[in-house]
Every structure is written in C-alpha cells, then in structure tokens.
Protein backbone atom coordinates (compact mmCIF):
# COMPACT_ATOMS: atom_id res chain seq x y z
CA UNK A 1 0.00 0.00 0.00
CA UNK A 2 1.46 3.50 -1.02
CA UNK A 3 2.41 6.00 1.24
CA UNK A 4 0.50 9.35 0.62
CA UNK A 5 4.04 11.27 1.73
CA UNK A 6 5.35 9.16 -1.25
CA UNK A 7 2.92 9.63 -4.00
CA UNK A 8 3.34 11.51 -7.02
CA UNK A 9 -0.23 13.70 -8.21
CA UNK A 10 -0.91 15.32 -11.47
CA UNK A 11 -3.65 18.16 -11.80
CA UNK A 12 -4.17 19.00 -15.38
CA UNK A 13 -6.27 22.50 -16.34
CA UNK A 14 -6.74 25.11 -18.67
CA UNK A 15 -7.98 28.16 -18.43
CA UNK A 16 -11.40 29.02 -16.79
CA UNK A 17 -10.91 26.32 -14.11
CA UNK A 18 -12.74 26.71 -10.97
CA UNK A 19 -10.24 28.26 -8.55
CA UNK A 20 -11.40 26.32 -5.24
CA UNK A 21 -11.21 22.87 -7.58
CA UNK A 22 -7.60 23.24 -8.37
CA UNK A 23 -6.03 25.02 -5.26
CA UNK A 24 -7.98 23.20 -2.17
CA UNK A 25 -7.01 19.90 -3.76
CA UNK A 26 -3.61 20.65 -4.59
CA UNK A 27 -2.88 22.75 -1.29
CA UNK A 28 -4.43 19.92 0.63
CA UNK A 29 -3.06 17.09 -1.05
CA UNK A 30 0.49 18.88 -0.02
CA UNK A 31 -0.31 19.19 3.65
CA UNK A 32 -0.81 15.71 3.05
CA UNK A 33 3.19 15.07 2.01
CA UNK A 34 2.32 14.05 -1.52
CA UNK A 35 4.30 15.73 -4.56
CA UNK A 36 1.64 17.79 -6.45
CA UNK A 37 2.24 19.08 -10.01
CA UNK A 38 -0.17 21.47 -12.16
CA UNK A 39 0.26 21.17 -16.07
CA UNK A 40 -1.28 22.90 -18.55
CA UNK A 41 -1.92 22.40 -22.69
CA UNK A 42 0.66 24.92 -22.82
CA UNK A 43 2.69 24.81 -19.89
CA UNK A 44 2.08 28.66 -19.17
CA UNK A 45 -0.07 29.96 -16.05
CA UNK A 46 -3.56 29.60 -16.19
CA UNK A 47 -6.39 31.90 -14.64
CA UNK A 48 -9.28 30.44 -12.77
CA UNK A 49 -13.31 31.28 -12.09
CA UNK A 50 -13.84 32.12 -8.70
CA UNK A 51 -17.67 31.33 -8.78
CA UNK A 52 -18.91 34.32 -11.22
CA UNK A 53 -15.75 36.21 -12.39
CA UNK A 54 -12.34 35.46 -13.30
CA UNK A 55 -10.01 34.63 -10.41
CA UNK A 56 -6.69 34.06 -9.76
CA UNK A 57 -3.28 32.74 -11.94
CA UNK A 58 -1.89 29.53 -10.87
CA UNK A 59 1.39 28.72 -11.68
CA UNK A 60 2.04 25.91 -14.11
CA UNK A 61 4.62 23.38 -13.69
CA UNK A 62 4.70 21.32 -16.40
CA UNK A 63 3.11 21.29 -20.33
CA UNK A 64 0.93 18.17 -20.66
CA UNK A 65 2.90 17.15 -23.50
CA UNK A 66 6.20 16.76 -21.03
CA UNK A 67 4.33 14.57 -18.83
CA UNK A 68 3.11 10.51 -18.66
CA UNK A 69 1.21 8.47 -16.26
CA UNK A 70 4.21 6.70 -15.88
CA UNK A 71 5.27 9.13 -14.06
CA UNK A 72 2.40 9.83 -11.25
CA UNK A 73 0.44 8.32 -8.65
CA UNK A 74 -2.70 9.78 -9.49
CA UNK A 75 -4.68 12.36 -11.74
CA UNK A 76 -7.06 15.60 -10.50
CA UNK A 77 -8.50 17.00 -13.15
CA UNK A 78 -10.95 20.39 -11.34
CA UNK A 79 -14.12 21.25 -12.53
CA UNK A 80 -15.46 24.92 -13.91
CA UNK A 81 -17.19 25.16 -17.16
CA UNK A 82 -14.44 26.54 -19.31
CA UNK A 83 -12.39 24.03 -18.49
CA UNK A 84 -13.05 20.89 -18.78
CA UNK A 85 -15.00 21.81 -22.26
CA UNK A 86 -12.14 23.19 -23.33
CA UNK A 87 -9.84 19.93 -22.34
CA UNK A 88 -12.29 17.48 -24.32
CA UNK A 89 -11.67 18.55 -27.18
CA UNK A 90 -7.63 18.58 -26.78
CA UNK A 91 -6.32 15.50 -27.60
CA UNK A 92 -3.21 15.34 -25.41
CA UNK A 93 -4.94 15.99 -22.37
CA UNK A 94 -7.74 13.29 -23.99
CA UNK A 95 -4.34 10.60 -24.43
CA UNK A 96 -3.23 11.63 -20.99
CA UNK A 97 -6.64 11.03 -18.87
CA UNK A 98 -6.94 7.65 -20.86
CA UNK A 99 -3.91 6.43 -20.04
CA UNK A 100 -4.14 7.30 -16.46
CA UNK A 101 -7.34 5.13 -16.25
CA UNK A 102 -5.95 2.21 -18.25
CA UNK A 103 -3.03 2.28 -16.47
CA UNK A 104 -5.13 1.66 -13.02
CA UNK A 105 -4.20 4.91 -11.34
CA UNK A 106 -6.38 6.45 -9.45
CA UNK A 107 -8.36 9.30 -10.96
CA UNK A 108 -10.40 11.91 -9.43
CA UNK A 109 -13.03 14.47 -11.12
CA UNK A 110 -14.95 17.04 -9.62
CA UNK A 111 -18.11 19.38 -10.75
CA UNK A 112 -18.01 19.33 -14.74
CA UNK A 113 -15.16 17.70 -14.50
CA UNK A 114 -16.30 14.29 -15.57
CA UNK A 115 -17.13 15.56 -18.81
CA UNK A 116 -13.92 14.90 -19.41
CA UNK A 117 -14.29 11.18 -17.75
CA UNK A 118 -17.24 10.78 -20.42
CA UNK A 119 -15.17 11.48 -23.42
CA UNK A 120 -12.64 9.17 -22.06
CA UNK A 121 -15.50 6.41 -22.25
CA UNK A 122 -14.88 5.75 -18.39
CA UNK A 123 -18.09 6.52 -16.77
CA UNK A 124 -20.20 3.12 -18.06
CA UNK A 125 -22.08 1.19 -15.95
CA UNK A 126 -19.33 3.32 -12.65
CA UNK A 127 -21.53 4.75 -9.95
CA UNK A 128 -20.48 8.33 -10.13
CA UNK A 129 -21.94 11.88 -9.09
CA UNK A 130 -20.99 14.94 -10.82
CA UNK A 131 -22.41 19.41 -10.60
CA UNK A 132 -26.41 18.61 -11.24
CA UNK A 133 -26.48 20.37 -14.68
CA UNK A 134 -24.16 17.47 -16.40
CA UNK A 135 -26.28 14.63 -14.63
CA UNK A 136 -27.91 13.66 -17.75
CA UNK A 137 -24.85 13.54 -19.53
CA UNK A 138 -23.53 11.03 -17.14
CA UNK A 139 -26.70 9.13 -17.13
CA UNK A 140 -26.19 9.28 -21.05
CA UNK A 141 -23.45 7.78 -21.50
CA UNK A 142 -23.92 5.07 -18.73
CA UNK A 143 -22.79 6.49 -15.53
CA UNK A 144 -25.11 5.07 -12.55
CA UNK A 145 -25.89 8.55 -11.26
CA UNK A 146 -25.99 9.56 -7.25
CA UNK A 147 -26.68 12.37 -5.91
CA UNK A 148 -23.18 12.60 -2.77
CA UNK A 149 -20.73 14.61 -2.05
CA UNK A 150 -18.46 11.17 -3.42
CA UNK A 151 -18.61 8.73 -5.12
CA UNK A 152 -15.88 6.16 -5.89
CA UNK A 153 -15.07 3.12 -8.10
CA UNK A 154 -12.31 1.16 -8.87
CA UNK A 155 -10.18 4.19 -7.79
CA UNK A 156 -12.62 6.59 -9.99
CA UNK A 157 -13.83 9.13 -7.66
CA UNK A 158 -16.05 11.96 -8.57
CA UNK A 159 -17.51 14.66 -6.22
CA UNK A 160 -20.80 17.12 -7.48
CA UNK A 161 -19.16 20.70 -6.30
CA UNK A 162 -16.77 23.00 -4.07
CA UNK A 163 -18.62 22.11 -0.98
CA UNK A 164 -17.33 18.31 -0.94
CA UNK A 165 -13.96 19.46 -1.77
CA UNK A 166 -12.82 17.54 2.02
CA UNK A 167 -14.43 14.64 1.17
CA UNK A 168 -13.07 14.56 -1.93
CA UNK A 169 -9.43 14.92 -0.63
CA UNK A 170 -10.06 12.57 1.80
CA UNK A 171 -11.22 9.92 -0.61
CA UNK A 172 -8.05 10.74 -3.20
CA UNK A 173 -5.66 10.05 -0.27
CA UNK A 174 -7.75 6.44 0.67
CA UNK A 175 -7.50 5.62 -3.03
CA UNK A 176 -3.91 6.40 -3.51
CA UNK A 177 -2.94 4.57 -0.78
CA UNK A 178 -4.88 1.93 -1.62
CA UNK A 179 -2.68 1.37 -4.98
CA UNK A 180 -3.01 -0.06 -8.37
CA UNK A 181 -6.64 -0.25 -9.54
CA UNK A 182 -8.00 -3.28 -11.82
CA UNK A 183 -10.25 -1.99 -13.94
CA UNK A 184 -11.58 -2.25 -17.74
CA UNK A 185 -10.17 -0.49 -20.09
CA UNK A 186 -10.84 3.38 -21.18
C-alpha cells in the first residue's frame, strides 16, 4: 500500500478552471506530504473562475505534453465550465486522462469535470456523481448517477461541487494509498 508522503499527483487545467477545484485539492493534497504538479496544454499559467468572475493565476509546472502516467500516482482534473470543455476537445490531455485510467491509477473528477471522464468512455455502468447540470450527460453515457458529495469506483472518484472538496481529498488520499486499480479499459 502507497504512502500518501510518497505519491506523485498530477492536476491538469486550462484556463477558466474553478479556482477552489484546483487550489484546495492541490494545497491539501500537499499538507498531506504528496508531490503535487499542475500542467497545462501549454505549460504557461492559467487563470481560474472564482464562482462568477475570473479569479486568480496559478502557476504551471509542467506542459501536458512533457508529462506521462508513468510518471504519477494519481490524476485531478478540477471542474469549472471553461475548463473541462475546453480539455475534451484537446487530444493530449484526452491521451493523458486515458492512459491514467488504463493504467489503473487512481483518478479523481470534480463538478463538470467528468465531462472529461465521459469522453474518455470511463463513466459506463461506474456509480459516479458529478455538478447537477451534467447529470444527464452522465446518465447518457452510462454512468449510474448519485446524488453525494463522493462517489468512488475502482479508484474513480467523482464529487458534485466545491462544498465536498474535504471529502473529496479525503477519498483521493484512501485511493492512492490503496494502490493499483484493476479496472476495464478506457
């Protein structure tokens, strides 16, 4: 069973993440002892949505196209509108999230986050909760759709908004630690 002090997580974002979805994880997931690294499409800063206005820039670490799967532990990807629906549709992050999830590592999507789970073709017949406006998209393409502030399998978790953000830490840390995750692939 892996340490959390010893694990290795990668957020990925774009612009127009939600702030809270990126930061409390990361900061959190620090506090914790893990190694945390943010990379975006470009491997510049990115600027967030604080809940109905642009927010803050968060410093970048890493392009996606310098990084593997290989490489981490686990994968965050934060919620917002912008970004996520901006990720789908890039194919490195797309190559990236899929190989995290074939690869068995633990993977863990927030808000509209699992959009990005979807178009990975990861979410069917998973009990999963996501923010209430994309419910029908989960249910759509298969997800078995709760209504908690987490929801986990096979080291898949997914949380519905900022408010579960502990309980969404908490369950990232018991999955990490947990290990390696057998699971169908993406």
């Amino acid at each position: 069973m892996p340490d959390i002090k010893q694990a290795k997580i990668l957020v990925i974002a774009t612009h127009g993440f939600e702030q809270s979805e990126l930061e409390v994880p990361r900061d959190k997931l620090r506090e914790h002892g893990a190694t945390v690294h943010v990379a975006s499409p470009d491997g510049q800063p990115i600027k967030g949505w604080d809940e109905d206005d642009w927010g803050r820039q968060v410093e970048v670490d890493h392009k996606l196209d310098d990084v593997t799967p290989d490489d981490y532990d686990a994968l965050v990807l934060p919620g917002g509108q912008i970004n996520p629906d901006l990720l789908r549709v890039n194919e490195t992050a797309m190559t990236l999230i899929r190989g995290f999830i074939d690869k068995g590592r633990t993977v863990a999507a927030i808000c509209h986050a699992p959009w990005l789970l979807i178009e990975a073709g990861a979410v069917k017949g998973r009990e999963m909760t996501s923010f209430k406006s994309i419910r029908t998209d989960m249910e759509n393409a298969g997800a078995r759709w709760v209504d908690r502030e987490v929801a986990c399998e096979n080291g898949i978790v997914t949380s519905r908004n900022p408010g579960d953000l502990n309980a969404f830490v908490a369950k990232i840390v018991e999955e990490i630690e947990e290990g390696r995750h057998e699971r169908a692939a993406a």
